[in-house]
Protein backbone atom coordinates (compact mmCIF):
# COMPACT_ATOMS: atom_id res chain seq x y z
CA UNK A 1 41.49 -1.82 274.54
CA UNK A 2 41.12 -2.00 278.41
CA UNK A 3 44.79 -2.71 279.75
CA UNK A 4 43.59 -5.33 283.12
CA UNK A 5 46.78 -5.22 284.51
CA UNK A 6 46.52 -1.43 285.08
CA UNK A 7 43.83 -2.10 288.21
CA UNK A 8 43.64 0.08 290.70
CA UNK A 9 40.36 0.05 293.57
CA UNK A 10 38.46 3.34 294.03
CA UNK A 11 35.65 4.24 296.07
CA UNK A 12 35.72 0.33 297.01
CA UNK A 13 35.03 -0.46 293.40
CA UNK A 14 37.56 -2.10 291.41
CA UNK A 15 38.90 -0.02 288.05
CA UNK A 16 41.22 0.06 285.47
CA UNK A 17 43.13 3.28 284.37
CA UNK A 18 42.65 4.39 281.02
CA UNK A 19 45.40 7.39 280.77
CA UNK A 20 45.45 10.86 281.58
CA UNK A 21 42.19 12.60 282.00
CA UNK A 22 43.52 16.31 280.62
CA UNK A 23 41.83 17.93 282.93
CA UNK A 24 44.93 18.76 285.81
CA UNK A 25 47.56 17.87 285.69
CA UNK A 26 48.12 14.21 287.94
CA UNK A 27 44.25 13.42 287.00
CA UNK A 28 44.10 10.12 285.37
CA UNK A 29 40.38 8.52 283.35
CA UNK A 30 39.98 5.16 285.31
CA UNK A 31 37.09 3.36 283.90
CA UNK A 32 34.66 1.10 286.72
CA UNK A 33 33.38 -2.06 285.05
CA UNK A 34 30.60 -1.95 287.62
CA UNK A 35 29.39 1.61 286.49
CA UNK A 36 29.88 1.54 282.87
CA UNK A 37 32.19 4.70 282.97
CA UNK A 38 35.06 6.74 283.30
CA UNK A 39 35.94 8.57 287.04
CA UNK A 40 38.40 10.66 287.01
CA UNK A 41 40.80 10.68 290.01
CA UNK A 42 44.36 11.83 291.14
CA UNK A 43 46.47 9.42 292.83
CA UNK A 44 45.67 10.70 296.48
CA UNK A 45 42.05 9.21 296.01
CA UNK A 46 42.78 5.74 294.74
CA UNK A 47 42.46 2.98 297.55
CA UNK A 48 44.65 0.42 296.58
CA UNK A 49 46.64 -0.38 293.04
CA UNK A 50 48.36 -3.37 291.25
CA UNK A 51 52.06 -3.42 290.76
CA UNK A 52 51.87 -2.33 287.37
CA UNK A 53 49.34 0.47 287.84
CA UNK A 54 51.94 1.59 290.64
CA UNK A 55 55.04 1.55 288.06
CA UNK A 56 52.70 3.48 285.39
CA UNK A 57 51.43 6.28 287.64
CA UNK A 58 54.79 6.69 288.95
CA UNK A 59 55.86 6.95 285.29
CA UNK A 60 52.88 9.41 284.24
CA UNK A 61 53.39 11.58 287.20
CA UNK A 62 57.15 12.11 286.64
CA UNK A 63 55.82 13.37 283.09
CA UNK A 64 53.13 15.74 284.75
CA UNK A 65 55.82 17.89 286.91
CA UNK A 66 55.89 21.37 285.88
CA UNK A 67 59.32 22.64 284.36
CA UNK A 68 61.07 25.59 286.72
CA UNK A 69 59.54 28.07 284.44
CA UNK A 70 55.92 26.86 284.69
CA UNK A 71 56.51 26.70 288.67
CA UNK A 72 58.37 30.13 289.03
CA UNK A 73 55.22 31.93 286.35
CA UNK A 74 58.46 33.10 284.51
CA UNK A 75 60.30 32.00 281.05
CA UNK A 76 63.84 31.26 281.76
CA UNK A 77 65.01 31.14 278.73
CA UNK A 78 63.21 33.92 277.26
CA UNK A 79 63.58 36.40 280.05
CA UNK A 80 67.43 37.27 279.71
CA UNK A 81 66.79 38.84 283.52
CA UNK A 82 65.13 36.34 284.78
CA UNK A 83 67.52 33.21 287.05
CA UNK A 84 66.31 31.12 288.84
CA UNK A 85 68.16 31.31 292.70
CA UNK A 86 69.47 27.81 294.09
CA UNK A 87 66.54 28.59 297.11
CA UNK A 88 64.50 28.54 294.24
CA UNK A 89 65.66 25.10 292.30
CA UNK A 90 65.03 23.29 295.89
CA UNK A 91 61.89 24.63 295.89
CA UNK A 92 60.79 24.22 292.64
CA UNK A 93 62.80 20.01 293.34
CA UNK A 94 60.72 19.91 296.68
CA UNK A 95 56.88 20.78 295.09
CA UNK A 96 57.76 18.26 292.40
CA UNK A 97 58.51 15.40 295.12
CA UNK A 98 55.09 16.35 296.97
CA UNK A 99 53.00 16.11 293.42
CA UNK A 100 54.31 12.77 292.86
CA UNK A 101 53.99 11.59 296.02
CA UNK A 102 49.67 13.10 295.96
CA UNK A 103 49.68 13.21 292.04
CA UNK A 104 47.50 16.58 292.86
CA UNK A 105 49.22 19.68 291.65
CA UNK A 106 48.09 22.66 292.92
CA UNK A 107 47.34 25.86 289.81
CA UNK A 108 51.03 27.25 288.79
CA UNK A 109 50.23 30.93 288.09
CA UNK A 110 52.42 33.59 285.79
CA UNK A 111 54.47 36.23 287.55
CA UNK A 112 53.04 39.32 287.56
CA UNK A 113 55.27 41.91 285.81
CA UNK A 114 53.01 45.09 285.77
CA UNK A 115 50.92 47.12 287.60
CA UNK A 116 47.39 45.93 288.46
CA UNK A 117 44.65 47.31 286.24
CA UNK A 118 41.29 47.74 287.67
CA UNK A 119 38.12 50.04 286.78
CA UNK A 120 36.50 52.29 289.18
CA UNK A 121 33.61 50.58 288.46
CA UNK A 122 35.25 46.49 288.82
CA UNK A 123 36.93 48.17 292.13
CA UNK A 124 33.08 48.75 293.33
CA UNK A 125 32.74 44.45 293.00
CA UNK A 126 35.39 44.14 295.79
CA UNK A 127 34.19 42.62 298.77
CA UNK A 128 37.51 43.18 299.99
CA UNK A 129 37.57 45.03 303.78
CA UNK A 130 39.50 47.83 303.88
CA UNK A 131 42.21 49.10 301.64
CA UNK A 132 42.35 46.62 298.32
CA UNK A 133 45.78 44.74 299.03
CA UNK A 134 46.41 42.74 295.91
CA UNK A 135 48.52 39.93 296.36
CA UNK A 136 49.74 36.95 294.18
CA UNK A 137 50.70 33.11 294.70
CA UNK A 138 54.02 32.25 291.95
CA UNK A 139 55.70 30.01 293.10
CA UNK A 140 54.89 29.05 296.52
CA UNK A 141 55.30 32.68 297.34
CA UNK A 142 53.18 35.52 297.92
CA UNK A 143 53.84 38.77 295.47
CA UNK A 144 53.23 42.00 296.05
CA UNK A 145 52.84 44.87 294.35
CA UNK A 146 55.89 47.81 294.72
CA UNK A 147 55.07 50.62 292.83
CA UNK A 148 55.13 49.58 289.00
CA UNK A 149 56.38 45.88 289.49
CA UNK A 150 56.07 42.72 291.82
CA UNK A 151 58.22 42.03 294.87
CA UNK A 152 57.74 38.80 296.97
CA UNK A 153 55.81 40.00 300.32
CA UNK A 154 58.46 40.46 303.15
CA UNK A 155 57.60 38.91 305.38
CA UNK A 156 55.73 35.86 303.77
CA UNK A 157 52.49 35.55 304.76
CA UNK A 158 51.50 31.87 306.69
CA UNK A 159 48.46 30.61 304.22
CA UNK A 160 45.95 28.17 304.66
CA UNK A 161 45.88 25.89 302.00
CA UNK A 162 46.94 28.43 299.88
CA UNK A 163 44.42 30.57 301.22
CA UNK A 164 45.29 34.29 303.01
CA UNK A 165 44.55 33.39 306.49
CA UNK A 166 41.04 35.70 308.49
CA UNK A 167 39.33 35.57 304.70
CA UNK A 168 36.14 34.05 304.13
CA UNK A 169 38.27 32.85 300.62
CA UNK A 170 40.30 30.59 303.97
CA UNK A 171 37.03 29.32 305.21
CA UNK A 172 35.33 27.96 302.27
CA UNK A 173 38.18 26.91 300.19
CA UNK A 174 37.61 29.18 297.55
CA UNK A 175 38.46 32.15 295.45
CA UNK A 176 35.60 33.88 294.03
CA UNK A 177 36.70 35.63 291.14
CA UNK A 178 36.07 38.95 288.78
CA UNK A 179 37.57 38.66 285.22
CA UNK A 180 38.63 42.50 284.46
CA UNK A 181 38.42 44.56 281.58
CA UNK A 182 42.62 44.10 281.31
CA UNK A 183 42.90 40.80 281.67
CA UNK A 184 43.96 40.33 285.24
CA UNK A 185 41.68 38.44 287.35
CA UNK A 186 41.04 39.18 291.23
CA UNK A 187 39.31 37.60 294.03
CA UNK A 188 36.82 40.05 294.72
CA UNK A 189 36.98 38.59 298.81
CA UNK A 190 40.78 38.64 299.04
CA UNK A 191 42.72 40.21 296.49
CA UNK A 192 44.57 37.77 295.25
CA UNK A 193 45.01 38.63 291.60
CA UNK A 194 46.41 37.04 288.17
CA UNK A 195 47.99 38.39 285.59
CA UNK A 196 46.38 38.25 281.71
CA UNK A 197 48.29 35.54 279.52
């Protein structure tokens, strides 16, 4: 049943949300009468809203934000080692403030914990100039490798967008990526790399 008081204008059209599109997170169904179907949209990209489409996103957004785990790629609870820092938490309180203010939620990404493993042959794919640098986002932070584990990069690199600034991956917005034998994934332009599940 269409809920009328949930209207909300998009692309100039007028629209009624429907509920979360579980696609990414902050991505909500909104169905366009003058259409005939769904869109599906995050808040940045809605024009205007009733009241009570502005208490419900509010609502559904709260209920999107990550927990510190998700955002820091590590489990807390599980990883006796693992604590989160108080630089951390305000982090972690800050991103969570910015999604609900956007309701667009950039990819959280696991932490890597061992060394990269790539084939001679999947090292041939790179398109990487010079030596391969591999590099992950977690967090808002870049990681490094350092020998057998992951250190954040000292210092942090300024991105683009999330982006490692003089790529082509900075230019057009976009990883291209190699799925490996091992399970990590890598830009094959930048490096930036993700650890299996």
């Amino acid at each position: 049943m269409l809920d009328t008081s949930l209207e909300v204008v998009v692309d100039g059209e007028v629209g009624y949300i429907e509920g979360n599109a579980h696609t990414f997170p902050g991505r909500m169904h909104i169905y366009l009468p003058g259409r005939g179907y769904d869109v599906t949209r995050s808040l940045c990209e809605i024009d205007s809203m009733s009241d009570a489409s502005r208490w419900w996103i509010k609502g559904f957004l709260a209920g999107c934000e990550p927990d510190i785990s998700a955002y820091l790629g590590i489990d807390l609870i599980e990883d006796d080692s693992a604590e989160a820092t108080a630089e951390e938490y305000e982090r972690w309180q800050a991103f969570n403030a910015r999604c609900r203010d956007t309701g667009c939620w950039p990819q959280l990404n696991k932490r890597p914990r061992t060394p990269l493993i790539i084939t001679p042959e999947e090292k041939a794919d790179l398109r990487v100039e010079g030596e391969l640098r591999p590099w992950a986002m977690v967090g808002e932070r870049v990681w490094v490798p350092a020998g057998a584990t992951w250190v954040e990069a000292a210092p942090q690199p300024q991105l683009v967008s999330g982006f490692m600034p003089g790529t082509v991956c900075a230019e057009r917005r976009e990883d291209d990526v190699l799925h490996l034998d091992s399970g990590w994934t890598i830009c094959v332009d930048c490096g930036e790399v993700a650890p299996p599940d």
